[in-house]
PDB file of N, CA and C in Angstrom:
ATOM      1  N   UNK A   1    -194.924  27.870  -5.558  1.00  0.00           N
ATOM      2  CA  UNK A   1    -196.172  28.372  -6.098  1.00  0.00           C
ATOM      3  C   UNK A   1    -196.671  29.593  -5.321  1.00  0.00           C
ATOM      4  N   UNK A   2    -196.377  29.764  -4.072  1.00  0.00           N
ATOM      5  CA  UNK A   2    -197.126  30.659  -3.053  1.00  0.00           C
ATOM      6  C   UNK A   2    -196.301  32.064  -3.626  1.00  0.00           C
ATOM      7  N   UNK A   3    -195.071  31.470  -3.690  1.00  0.00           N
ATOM      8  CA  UNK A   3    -194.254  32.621  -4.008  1.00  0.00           C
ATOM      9  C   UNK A   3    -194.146  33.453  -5.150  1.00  0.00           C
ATOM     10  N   UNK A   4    -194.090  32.480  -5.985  1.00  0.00           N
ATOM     11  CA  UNK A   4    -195.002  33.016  -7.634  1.00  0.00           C
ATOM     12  C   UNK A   4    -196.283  34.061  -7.589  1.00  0.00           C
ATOM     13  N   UNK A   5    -197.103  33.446  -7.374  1.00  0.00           N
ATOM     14  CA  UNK A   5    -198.161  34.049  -6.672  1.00  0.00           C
ATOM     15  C   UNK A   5    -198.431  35.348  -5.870  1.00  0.00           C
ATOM     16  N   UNK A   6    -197.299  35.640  -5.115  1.00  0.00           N
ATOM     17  CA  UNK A   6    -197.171  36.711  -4.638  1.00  0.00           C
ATOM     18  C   UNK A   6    -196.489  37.867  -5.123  1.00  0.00           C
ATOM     19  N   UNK A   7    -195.026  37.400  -5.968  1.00  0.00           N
ATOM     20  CA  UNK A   7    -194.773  38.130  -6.290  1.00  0.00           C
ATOM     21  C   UNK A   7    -195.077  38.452  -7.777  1.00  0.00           C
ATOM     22  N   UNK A   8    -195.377  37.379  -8.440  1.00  0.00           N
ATOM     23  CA  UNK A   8    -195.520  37.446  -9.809  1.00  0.00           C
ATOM     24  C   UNK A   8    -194.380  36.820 -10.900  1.00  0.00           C
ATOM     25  N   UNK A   9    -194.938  36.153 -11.393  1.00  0.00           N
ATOM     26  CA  UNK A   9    -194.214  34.862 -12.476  1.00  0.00           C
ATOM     27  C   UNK A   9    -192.712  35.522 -13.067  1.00  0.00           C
ATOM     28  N   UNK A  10    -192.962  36.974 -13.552  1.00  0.00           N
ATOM     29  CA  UNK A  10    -191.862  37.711 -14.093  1.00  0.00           C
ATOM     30  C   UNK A  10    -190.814  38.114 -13.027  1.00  0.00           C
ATOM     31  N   UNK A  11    -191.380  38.332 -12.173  1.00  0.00           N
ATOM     32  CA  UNK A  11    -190.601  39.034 -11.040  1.00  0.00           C
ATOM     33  C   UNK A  11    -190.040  37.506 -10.322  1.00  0.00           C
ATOM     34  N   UNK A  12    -190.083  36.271 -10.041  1.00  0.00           N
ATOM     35  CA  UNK A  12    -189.541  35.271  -9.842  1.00  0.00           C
ATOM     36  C   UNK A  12    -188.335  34.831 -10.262  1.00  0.00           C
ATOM     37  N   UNK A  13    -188.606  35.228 -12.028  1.00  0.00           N
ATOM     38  CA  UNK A  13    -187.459  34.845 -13.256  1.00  0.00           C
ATOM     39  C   UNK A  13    -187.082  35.521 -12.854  1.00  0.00           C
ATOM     40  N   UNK A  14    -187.070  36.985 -12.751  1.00  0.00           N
ATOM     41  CA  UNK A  14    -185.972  37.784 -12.640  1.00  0.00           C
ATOM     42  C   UNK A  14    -184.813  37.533 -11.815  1.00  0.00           C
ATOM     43  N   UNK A  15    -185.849  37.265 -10.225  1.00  0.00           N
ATOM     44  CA  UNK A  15    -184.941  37.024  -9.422  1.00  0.00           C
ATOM     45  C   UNK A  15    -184.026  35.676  -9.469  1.00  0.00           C
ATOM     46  N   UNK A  16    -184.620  34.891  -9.622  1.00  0.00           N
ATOM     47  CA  UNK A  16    -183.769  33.312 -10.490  1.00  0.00           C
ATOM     48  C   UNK A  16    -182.068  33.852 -11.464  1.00  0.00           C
ATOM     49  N   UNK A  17    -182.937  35.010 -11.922  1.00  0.00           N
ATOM     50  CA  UNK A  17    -181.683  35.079 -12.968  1.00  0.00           C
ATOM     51  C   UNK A  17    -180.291  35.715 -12.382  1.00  0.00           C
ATOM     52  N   UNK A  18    -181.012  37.298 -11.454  1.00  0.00           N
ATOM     53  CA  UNK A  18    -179.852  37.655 -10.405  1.00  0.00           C
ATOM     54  C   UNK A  18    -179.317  36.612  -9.338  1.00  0.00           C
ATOM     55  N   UNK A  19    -179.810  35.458  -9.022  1.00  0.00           N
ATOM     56  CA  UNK A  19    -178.969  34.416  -7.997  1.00  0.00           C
ATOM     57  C   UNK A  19    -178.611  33.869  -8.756  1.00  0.00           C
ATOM     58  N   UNK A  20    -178.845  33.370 -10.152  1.00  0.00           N
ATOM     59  CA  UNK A  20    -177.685  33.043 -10.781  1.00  0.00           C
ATOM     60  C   UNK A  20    -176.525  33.598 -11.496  1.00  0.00           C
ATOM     61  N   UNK A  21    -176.868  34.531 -11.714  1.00  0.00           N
ATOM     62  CA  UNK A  21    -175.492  35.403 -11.779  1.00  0.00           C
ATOM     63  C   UNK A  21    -174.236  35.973 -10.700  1.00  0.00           C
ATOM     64  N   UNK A  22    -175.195  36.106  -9.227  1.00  0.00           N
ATOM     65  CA  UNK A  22    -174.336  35.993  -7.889  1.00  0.00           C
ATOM     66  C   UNK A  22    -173.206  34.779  -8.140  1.00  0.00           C
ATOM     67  N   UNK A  23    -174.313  33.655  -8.558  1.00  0.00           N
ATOM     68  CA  UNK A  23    -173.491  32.162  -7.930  1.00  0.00           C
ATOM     69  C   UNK A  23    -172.142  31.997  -8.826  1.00  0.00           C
ATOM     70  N   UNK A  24    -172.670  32.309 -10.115  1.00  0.00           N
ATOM     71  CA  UNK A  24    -171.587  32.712 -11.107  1.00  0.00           C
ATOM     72  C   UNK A  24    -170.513  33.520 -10.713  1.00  0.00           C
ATOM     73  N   UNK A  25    -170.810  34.510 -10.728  1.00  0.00           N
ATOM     74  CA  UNK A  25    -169.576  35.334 -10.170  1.00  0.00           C
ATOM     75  C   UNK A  25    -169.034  35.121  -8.678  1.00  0.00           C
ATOM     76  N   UNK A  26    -169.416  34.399  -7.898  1.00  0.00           N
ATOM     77  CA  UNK A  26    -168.815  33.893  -6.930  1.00  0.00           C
ATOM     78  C   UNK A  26    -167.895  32.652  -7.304  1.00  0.00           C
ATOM     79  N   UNK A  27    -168.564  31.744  -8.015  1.00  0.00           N
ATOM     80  CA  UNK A  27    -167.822  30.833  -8.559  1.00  0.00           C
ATOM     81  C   UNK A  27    -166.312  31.006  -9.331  1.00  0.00           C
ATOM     82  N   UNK A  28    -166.371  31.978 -10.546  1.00  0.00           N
ATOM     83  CA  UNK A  28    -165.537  32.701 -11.001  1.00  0.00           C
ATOM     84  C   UNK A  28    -164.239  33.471 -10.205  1.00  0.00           C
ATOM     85  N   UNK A  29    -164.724  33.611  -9.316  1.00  0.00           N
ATOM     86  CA  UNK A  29    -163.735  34.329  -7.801  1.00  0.00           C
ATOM     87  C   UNK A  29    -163.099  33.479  -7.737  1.00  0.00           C
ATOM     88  N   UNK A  30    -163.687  32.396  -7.146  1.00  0.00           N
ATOM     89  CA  UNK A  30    -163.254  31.048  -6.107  1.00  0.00           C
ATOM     90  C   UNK A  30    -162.170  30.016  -7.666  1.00  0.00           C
ATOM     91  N   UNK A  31    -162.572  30.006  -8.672  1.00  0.00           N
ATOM     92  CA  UNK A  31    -162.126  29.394  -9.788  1.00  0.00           C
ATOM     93  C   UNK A  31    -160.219  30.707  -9.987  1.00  0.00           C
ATOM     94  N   UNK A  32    -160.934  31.356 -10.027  1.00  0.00           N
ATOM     95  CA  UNK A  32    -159.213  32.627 -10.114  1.00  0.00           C
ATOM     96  C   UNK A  32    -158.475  32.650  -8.738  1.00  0.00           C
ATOM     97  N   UNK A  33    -158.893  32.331  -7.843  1.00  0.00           N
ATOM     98  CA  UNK A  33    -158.436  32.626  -6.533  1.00  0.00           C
ATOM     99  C   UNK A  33    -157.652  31.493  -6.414  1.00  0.00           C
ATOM    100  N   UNK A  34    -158.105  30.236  -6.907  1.00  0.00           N
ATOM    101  CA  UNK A  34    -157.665  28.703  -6.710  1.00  0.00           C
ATOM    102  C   UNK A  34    -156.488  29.102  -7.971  1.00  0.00           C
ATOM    103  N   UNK A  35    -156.598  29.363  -9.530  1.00  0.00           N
ATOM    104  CA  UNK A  35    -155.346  29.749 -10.142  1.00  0.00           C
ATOM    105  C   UNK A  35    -154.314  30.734  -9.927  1.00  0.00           C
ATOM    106  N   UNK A  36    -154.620  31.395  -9.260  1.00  0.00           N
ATOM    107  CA  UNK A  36    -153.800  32.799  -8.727  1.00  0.00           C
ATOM    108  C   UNK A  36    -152.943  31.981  -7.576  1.00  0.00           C
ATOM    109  N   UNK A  37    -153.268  30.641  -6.788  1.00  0.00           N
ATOM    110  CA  UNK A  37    -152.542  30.187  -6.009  1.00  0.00           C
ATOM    111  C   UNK A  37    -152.094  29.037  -6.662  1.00  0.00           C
ATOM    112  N   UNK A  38    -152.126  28.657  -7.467  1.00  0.00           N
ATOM    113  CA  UNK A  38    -151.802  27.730  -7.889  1.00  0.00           C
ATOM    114  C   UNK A  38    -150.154  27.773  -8.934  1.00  0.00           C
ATOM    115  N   UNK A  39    -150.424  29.031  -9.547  1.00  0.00           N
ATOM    116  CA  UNK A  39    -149.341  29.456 -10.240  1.00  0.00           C
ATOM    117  C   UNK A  39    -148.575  30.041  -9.660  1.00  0.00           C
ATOM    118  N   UNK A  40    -149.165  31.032  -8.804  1.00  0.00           N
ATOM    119  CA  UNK A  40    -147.935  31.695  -7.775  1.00  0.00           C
ATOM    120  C   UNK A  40    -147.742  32.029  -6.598  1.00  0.00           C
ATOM    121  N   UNK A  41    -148.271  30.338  -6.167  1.00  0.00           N
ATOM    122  CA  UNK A  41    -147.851  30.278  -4.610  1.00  0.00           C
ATOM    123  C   UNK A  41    -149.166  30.664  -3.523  1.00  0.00           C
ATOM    124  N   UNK A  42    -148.814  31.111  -2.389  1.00  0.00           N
ATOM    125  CA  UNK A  42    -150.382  31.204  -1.469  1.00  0.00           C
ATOM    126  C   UNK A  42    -150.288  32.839  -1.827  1.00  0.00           C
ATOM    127  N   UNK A  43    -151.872  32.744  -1.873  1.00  0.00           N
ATOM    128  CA  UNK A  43    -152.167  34.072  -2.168  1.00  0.00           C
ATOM    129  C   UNK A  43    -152.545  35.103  -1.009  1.00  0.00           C
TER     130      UNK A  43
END
């Protein structure tokens, strides 16, 4: 709430939405990185 508050309700979502898109595309890495070794050996 404090944080809302400070920065503002829109500007919260926003940021919500860029850490979830980080986590995503980190995930996505870690998900290809695990098939890239998996099919052909240590990567």
């Amino acid at each position: 709430d404090r944080l809302r508050r400070l920065l503002g309700a829109s500007m919260v979502s926003a940021i919500e939405k860029l850490m979830g898109l980080v986590l995503t595309a980190v995930a996505v890495e870690m998900i290809l990185a695990g098939l890239k070794r998996y099919f052909y050996g240590t990567a």
